[in-house]
PDB file of N, CA and C in Angstrom:
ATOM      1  N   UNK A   1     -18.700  11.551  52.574  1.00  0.00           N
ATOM      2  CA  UNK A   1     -19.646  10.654  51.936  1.00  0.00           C
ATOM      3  C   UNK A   1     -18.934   9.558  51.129  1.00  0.00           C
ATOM      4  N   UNK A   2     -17.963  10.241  50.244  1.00  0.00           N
ATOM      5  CA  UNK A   2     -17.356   8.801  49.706  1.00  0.00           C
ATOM      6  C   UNK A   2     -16.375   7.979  50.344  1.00  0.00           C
ATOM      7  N   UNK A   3     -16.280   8.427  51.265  1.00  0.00           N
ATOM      8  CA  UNK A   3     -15.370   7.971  52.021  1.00  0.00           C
ATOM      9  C   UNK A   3     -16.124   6.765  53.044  1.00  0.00           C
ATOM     10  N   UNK A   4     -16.963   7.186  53.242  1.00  0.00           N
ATOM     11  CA  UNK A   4     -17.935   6.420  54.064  1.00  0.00           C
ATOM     12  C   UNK A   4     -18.291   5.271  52.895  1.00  0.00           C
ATOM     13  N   UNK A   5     -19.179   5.443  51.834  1.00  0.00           N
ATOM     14  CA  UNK A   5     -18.750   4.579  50.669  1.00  0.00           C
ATOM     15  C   UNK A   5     -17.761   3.155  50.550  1.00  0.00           C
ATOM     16  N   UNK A   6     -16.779   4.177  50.554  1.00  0.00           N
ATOM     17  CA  UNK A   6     -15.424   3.008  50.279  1.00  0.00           C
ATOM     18  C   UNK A   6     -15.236   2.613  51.418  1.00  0.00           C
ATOM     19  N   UNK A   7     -15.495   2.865  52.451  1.00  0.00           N
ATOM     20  CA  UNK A   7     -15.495   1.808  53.889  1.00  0.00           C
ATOM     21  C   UNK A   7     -16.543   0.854  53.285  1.00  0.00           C
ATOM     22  N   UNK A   8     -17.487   0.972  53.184  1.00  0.00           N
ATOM     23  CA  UNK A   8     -18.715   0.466  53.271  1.00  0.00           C
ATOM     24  C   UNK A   8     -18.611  -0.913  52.057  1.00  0.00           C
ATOM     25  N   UNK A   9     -17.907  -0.644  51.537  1.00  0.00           N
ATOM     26  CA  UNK A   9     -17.834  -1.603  50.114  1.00  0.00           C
ATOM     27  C   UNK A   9     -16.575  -2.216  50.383  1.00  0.00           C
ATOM     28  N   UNK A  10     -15.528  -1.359  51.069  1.00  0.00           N
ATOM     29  CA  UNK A  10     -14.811  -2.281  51.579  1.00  0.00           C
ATOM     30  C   UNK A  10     -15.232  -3.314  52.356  1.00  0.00           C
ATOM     31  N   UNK A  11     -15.641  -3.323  53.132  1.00  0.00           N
ATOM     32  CA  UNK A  11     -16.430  -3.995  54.453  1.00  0.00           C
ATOM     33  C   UNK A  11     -17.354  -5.332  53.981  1.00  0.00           C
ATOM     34  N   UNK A  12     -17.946  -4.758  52.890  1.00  0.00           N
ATOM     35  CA  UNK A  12     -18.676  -6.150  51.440  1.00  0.00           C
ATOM     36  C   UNK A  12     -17.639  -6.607  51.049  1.00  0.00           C
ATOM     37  N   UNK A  13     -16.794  -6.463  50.618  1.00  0.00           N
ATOM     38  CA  UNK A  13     -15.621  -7.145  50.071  1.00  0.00           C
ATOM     39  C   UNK A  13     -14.911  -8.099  51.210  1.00  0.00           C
ATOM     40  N   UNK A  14     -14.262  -7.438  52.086  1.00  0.00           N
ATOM     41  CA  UNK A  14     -13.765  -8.604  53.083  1.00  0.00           C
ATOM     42  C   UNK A  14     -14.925  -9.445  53.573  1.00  0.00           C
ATOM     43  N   UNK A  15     -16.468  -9.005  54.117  1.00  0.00           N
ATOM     44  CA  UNK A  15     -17.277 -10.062  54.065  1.00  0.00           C
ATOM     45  C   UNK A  15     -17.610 -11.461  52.901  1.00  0.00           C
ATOM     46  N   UNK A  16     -17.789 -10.660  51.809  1.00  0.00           N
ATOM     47  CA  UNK A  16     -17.466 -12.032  50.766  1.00  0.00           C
ATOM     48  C   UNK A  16     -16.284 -12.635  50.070  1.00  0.00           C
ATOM     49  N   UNK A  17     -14.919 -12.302  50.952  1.00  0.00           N
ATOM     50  CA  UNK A  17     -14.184 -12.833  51.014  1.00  0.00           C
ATOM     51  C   UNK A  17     -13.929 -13.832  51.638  1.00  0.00           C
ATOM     52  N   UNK A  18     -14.614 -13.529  53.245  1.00  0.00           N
ATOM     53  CA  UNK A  18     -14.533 -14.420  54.114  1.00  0.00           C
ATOM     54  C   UNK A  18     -15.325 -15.703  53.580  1.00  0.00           C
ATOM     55  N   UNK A  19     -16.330 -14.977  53.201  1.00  0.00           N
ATOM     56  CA  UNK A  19     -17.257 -15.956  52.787  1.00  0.00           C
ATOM     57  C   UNK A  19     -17.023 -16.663  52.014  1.00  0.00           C
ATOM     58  N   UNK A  20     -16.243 -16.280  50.616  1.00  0.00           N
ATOM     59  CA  UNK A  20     -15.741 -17.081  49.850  1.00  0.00           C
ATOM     60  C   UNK A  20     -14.894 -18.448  50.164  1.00  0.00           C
ATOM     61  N   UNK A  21     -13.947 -17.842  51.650  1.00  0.00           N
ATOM     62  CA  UNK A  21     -12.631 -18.793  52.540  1.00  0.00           C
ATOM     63  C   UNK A  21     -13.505 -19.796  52.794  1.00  0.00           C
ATOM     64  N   UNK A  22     -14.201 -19.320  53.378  1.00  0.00           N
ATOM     65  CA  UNK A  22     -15.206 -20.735  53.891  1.00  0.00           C
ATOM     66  C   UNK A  22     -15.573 -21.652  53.038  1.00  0.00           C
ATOM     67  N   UNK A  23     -16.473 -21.244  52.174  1.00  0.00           N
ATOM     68  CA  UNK A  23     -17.085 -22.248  51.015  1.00  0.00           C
ATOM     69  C   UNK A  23     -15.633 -22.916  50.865  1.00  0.00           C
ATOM     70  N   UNK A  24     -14.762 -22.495  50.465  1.00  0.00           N
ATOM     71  CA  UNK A  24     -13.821 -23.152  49.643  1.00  0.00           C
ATOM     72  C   UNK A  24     -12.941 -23.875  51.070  1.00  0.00           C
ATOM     73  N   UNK A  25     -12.806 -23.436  52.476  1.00  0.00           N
ATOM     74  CA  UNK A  25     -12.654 -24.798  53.010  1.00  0.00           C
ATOM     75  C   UNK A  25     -13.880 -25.867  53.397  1.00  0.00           C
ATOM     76  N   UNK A  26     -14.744 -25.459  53.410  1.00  0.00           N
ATOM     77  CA  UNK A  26     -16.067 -26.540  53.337  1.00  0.00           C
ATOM     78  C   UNK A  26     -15.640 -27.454  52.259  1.00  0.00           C
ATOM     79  N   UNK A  27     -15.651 -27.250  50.856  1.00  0.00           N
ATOM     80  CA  UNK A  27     -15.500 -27.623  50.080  1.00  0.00           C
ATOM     81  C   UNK A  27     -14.192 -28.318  49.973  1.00  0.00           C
ATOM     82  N   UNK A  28     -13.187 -27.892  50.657  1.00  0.00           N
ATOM     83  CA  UNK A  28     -11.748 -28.767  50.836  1.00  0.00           C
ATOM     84  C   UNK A  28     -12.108 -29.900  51.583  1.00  0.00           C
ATOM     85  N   UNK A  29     -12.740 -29.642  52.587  1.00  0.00           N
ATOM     86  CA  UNK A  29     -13.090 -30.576  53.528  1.00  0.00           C
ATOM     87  C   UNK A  29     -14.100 -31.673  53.174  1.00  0.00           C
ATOM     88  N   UNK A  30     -15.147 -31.417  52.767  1.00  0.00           N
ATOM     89  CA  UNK A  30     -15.940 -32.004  51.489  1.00  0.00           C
ATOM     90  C   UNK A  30     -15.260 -32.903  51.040  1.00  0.00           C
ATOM     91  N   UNK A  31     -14.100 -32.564  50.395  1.00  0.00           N
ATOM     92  CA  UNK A  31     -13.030 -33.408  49.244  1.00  0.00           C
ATOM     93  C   UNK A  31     -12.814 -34.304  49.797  1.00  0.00           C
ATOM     94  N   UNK A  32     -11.856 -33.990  51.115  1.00  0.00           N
ATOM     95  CA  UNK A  32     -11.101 -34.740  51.723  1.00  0.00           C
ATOM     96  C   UNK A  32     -11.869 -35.600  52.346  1.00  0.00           C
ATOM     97  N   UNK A  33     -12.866 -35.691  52.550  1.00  0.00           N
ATOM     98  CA  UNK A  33     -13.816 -36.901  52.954  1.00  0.00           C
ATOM     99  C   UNK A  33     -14.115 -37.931  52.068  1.00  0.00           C
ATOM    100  N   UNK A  34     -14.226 -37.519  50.654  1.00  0.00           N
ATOM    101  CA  UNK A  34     -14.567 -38.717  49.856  1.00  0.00           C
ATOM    102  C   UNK A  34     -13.989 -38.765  49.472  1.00  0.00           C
ATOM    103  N   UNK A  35     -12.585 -38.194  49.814  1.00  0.00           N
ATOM    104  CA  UNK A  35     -11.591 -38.890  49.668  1.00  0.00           C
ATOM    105  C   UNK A  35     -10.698 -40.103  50.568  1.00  0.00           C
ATOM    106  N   UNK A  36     -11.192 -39.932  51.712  1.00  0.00           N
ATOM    107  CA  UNK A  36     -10.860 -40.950  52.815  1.00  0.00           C
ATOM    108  C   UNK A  36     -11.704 -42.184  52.783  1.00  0.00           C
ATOM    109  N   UNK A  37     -13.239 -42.013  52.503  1.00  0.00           N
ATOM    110  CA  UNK A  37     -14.144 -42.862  52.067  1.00  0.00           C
ATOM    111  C   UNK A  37     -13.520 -43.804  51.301  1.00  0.00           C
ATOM    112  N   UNK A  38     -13.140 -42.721  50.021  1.00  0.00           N
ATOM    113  CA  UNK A  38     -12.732 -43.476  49.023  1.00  0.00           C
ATOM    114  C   UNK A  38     -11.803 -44.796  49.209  1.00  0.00           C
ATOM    115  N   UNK A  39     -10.326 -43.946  49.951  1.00  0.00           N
ATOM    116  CA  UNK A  39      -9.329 -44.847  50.103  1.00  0.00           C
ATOM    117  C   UNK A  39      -9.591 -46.067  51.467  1.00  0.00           C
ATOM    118  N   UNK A  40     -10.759 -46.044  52.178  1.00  0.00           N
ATOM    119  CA  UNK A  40     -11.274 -46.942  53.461  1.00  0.00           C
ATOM    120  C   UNK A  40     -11.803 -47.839  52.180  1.00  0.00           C
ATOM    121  N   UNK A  41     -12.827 -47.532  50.971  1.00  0.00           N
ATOM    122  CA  UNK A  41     -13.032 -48.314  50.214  1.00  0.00           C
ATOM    123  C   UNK A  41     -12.140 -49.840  49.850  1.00  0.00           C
ATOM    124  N   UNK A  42     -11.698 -49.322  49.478  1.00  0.00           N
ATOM    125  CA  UNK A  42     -10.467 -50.155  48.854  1.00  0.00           C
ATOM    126  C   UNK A  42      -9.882 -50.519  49.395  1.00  0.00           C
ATOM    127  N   UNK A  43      -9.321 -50.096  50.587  1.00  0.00           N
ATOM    128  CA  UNK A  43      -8.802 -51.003  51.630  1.00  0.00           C
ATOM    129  C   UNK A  43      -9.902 -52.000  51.967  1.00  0.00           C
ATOM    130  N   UNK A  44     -10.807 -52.130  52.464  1.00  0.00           N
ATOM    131  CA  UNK A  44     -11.355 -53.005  52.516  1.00  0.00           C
ATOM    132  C   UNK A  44     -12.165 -53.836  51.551  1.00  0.00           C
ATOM    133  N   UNK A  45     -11.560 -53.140  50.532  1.00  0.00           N
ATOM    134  CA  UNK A  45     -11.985 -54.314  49.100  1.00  0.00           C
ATOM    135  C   UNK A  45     -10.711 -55.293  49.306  1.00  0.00           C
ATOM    136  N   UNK A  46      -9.474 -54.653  49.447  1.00  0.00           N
ATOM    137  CA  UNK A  46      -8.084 -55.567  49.076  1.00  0.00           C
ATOM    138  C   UNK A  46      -8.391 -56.455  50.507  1.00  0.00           C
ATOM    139  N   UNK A  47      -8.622 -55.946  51.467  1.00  0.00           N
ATOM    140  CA  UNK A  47      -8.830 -57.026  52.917  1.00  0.00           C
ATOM    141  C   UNK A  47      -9.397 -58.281  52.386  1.00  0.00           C
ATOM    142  N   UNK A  48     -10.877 -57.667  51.998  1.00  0.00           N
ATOM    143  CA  UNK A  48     -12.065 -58.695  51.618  1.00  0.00           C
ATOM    144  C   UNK A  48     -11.489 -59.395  50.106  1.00  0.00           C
ATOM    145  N   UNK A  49     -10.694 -59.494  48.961  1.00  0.00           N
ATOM    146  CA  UNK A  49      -9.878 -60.124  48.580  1.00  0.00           C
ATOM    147  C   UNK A  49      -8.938 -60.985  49.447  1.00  0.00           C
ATOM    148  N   UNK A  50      -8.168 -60.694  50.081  1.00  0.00           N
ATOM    149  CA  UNK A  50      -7.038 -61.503  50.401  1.00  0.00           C
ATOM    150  C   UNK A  50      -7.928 -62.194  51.353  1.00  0.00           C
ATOM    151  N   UNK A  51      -8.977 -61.737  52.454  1.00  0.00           N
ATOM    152  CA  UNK A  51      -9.428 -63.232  52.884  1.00  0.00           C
ATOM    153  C   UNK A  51      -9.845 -63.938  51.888  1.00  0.00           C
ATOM    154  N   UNK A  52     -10.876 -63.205  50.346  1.00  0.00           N
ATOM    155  CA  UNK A  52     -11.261 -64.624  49.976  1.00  0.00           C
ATOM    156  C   UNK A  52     -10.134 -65.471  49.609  1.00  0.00           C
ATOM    157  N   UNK A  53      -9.157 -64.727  48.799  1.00  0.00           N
ATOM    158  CA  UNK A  53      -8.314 -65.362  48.034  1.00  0.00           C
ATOM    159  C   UNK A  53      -7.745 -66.996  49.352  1.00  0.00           C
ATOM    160  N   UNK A  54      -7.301 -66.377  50.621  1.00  0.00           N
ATOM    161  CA  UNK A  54      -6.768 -67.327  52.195  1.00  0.00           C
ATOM    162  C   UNK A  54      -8.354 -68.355  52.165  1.00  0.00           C
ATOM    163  N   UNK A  55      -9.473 -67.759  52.137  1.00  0.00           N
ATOM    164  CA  UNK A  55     -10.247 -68.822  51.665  1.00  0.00           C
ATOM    165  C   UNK A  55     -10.609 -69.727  50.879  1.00  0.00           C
ATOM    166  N   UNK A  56     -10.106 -69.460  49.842  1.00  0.00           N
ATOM    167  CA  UNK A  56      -9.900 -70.533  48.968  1.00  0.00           C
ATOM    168  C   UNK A  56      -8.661 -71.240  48.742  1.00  0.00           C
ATOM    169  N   UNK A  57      -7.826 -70.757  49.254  1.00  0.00           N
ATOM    170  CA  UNK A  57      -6.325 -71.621  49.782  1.00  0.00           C
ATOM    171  C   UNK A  57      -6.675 -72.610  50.822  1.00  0.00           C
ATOM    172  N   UNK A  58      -7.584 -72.348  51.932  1.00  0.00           N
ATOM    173  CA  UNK A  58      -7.806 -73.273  52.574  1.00  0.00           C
ATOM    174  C   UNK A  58      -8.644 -74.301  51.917  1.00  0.00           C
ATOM    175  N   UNK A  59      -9.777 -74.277  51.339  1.00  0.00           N
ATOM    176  CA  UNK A  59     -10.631 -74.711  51.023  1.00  0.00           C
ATOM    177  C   UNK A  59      -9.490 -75.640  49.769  1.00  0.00           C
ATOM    178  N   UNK A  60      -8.455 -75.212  48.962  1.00  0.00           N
ATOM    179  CA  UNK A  60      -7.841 -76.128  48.132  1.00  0.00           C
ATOM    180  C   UNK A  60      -7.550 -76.861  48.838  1.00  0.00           C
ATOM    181  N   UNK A  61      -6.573 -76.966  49.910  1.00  0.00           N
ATOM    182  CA  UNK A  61      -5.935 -77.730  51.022  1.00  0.00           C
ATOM    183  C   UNK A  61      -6.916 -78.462  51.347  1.00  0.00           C
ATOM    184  N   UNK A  62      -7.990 -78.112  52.099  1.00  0.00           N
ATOM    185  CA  UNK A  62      -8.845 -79.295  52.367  1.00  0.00           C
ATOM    186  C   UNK A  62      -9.434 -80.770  51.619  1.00  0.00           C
ATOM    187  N   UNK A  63      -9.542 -79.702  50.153  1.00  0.00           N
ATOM    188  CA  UNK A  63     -10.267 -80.785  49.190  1.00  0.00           C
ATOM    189  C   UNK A  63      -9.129 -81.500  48.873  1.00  0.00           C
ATOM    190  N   UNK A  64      -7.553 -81.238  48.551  1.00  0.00           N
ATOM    191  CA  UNK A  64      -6.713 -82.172  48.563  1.00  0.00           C
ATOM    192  C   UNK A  64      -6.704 -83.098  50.021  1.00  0.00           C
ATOM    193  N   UNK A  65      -6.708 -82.659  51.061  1.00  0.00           N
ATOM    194  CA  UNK A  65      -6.544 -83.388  51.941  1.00  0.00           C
ATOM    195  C   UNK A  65      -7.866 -84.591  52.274  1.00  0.00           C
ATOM    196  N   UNK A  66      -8.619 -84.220  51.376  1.00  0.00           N
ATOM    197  CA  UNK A  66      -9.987 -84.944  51.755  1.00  0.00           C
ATOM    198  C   UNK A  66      -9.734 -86.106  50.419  1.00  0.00           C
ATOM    199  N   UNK A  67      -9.156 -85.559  49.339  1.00  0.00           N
ATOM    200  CA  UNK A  67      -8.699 -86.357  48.445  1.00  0.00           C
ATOM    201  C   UNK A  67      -7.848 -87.732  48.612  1.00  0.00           C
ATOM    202  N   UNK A  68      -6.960 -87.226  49.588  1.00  0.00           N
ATOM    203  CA  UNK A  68      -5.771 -88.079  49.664  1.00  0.00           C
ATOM    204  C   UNK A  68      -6.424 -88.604  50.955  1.00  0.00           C
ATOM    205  N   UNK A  69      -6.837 -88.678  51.884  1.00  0.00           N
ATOM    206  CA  UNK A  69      -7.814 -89.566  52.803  1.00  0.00           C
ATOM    207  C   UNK A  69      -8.908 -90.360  52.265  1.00  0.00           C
ATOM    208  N   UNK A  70      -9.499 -89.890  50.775  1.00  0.00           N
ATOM    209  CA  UNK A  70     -10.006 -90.894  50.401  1.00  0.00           C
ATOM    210  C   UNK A  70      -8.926 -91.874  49.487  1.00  0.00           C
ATOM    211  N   UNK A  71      -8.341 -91.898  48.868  1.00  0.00           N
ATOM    212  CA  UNK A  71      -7.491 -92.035  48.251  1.00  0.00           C
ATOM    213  C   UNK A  71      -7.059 -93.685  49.466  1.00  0.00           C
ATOM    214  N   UNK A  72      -6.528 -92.945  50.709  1.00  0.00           N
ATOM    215  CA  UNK A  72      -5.761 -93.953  51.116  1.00  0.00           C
ATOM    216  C   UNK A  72      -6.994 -95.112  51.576  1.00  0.00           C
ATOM    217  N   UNK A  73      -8.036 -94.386  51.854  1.00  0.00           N
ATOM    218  CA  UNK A  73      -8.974 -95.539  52.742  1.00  0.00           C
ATOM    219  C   UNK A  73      -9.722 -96.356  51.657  1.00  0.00           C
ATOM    220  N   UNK A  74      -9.662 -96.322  50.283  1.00  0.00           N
ATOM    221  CA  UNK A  74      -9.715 -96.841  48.806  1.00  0.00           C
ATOM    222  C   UNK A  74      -8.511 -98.145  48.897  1.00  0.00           C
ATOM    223  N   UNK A  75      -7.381 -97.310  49.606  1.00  0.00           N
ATOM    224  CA  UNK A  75      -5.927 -98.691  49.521  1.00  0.00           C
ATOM    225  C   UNK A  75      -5.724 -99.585  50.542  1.00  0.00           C
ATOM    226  N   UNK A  76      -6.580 -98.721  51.370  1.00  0.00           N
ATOM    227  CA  UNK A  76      -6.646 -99.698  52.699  1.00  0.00           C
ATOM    228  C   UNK A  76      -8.118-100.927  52.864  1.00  0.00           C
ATOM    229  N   UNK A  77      -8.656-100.394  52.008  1.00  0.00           N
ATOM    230  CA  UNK A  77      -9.932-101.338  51.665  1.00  0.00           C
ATOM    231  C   UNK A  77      -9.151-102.461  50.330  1.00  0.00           C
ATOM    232  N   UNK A  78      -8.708-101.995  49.627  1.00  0.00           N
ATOM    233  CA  UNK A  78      -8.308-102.846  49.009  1.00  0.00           C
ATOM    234  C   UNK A  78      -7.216-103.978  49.225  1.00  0.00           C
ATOM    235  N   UNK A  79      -6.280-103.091  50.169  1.00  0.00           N
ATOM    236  CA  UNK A  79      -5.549-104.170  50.919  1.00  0.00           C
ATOM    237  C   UNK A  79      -6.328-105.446  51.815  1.00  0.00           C
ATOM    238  N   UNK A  80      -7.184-105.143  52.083  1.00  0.00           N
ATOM    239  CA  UNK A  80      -8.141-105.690  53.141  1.00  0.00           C
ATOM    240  C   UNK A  80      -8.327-106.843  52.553  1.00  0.00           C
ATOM    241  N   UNK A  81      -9.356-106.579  50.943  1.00  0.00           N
ATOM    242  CA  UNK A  81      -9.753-107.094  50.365  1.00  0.00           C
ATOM    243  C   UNK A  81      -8.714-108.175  50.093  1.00  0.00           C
ATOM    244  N   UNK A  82      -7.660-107.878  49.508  1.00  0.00           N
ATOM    245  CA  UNK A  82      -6.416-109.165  49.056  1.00  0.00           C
ATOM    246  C   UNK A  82      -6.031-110.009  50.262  1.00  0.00           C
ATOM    247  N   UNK A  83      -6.071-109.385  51.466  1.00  0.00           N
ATOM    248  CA  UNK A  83      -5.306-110.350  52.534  1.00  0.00           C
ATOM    249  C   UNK A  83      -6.508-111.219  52.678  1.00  0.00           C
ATOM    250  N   UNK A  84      -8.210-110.734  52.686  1.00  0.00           N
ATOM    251  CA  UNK A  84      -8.923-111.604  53.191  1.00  0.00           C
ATOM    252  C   UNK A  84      -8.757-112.805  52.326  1.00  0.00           C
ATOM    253  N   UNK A  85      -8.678-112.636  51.085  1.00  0.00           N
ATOM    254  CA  UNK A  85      -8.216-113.979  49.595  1.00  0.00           C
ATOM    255  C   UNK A  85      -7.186-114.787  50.032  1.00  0.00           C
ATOM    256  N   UNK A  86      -6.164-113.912  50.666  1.00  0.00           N
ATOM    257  CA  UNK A  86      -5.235-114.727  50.726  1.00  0.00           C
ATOM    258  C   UNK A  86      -5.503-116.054  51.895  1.00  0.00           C
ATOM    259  N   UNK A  87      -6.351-115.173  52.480  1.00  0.00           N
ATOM    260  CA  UNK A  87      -6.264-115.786  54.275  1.00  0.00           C
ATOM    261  C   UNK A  87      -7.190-117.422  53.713  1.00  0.00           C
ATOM    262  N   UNK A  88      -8.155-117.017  52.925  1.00  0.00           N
ATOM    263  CA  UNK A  88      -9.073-117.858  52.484  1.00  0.00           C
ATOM    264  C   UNK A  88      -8.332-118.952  51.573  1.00  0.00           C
ATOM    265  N   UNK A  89      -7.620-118.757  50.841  1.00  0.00           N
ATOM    266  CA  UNK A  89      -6.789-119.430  49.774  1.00  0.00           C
ATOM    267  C   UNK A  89      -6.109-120.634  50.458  1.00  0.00           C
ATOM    268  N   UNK A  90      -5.136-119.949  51.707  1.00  0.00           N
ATOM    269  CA  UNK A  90      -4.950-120.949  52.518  1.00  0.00           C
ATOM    270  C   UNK A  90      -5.309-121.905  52.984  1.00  0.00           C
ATOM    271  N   UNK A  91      -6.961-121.481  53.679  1.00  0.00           N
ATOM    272  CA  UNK A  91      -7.691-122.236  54.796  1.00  0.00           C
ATOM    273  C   UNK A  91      -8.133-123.125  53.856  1.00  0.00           C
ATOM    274  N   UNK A  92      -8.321-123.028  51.864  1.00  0.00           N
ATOM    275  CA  UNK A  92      -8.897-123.896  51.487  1.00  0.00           C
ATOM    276  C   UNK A  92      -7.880-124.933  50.964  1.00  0.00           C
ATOM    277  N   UNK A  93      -6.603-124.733  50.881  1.00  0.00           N
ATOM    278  CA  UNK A  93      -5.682-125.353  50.964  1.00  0.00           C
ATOM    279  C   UNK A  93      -5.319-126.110  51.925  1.00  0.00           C
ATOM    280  N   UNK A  94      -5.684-126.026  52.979  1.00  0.00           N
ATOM    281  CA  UNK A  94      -5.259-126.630  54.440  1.00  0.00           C
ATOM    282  C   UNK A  94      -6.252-127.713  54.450  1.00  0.00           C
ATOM    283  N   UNK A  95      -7.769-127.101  53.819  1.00  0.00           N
ATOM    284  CA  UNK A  95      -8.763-128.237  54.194  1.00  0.00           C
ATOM    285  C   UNK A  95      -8.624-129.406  52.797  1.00  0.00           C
ATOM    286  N   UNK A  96      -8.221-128.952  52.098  1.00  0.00           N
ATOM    287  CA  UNK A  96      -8.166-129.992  51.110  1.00  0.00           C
ATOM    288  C   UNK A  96      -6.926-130.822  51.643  1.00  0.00           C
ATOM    289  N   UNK A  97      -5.994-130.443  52.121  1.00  0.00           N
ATOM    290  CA  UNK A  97      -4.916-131.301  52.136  1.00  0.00           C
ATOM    291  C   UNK A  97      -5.454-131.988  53.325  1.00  0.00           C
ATOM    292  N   UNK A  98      -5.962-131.837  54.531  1.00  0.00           N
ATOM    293  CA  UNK A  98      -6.800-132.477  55.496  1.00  0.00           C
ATOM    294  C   UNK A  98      -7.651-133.818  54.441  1.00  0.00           C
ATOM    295  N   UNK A  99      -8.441-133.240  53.223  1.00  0.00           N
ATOM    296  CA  UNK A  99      -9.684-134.168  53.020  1.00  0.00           C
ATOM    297  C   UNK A  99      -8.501-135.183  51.905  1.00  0.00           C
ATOM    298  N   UNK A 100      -7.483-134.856  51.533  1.00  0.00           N
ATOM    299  CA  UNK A 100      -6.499-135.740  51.032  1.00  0.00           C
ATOM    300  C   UNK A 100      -5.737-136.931  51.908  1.00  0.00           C
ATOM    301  N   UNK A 101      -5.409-136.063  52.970  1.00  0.00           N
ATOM    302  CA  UNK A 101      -5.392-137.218  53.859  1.00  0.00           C
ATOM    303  C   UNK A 101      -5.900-137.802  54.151  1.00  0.00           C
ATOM    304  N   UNK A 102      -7.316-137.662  54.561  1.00  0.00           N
ATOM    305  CA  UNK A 102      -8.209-138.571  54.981  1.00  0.00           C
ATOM    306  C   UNK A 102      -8.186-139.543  54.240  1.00  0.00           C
ATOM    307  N   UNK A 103      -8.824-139.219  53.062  1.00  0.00           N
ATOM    308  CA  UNK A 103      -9.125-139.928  51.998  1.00  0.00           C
ATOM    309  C   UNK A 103      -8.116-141.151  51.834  1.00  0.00           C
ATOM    310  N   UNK A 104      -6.489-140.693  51.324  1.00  0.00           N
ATOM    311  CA  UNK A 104      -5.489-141.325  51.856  1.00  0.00           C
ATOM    312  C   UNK A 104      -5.873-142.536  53.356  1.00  0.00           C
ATOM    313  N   UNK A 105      -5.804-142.141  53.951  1.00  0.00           N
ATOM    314  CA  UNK A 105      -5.698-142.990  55.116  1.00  0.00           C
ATOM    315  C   UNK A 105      -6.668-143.995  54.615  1.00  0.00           C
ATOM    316  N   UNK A 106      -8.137-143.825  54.267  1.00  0.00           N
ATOM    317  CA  UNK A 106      -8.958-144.408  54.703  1.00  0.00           C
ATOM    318  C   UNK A 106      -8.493-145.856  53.350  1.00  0.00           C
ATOM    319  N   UNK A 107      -8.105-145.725  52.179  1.00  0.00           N
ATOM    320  CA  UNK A 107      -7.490-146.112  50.941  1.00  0.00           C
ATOM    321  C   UNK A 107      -6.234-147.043  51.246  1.00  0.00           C
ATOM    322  N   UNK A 108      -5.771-146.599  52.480  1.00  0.00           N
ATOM    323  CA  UNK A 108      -4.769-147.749  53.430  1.00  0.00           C
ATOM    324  C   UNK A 108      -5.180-148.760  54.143  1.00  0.00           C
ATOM    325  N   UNK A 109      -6.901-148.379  54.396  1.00  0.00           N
ATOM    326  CA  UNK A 109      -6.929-148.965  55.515  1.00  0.00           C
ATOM    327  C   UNK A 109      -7.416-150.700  54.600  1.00  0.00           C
TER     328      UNK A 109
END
């Protein structure tokens, strides 16, 4: 009888032992998931950083480059502007010295 007993309670014992193994690799396993979660987290936080950060590197580059294209077409308008003066400065120089001559000539005649 007691012998049968101590089988018998033995037999509970390695059952909630087993049982215990389990929970506690469930529970390892459990871990180790939010723990992989975890670290997929953050990796794709640092991803989603460094593109923005490459996005806004580009986006500086551009606005300088959009800068300095306005910049030049500001110098190239303004150049424009001086040669057309100049071009004009001339032509009114040319016609006066034309209406000097005339004038001249006609003062000879």
């Amino acid at each position: 009888m007691k012998k049968k007993e101590r089988k018998k309670k033995r037999k509970i014992q390695k059952k909630k032992k087993k049982k215990n193994i389990k929970k506690k690799k469930k529970k390892k396993r459990k871990k180790m998931k939010k723990e992989r979660k975890k670290k997929r987290k953050i990796k794709k936080k640092k991803k989603k950083r460094k593109k923005m950060k490459e996005r806004k590197k580009k986006r500086k580059i551009k606005k300088k480059k959009k800068k300095k294209r306005k910049k030049m077409k500001k110098e190239r308008k303004i150049m424009k502007k001086k040669e057309r003066k100049k071009k004009r400065k001339i032509k009114k120089k040319k016609k006066k010295k034309k209406w000097c001559n005339a004038t001249e000539r006609e003062i000879q005649r």
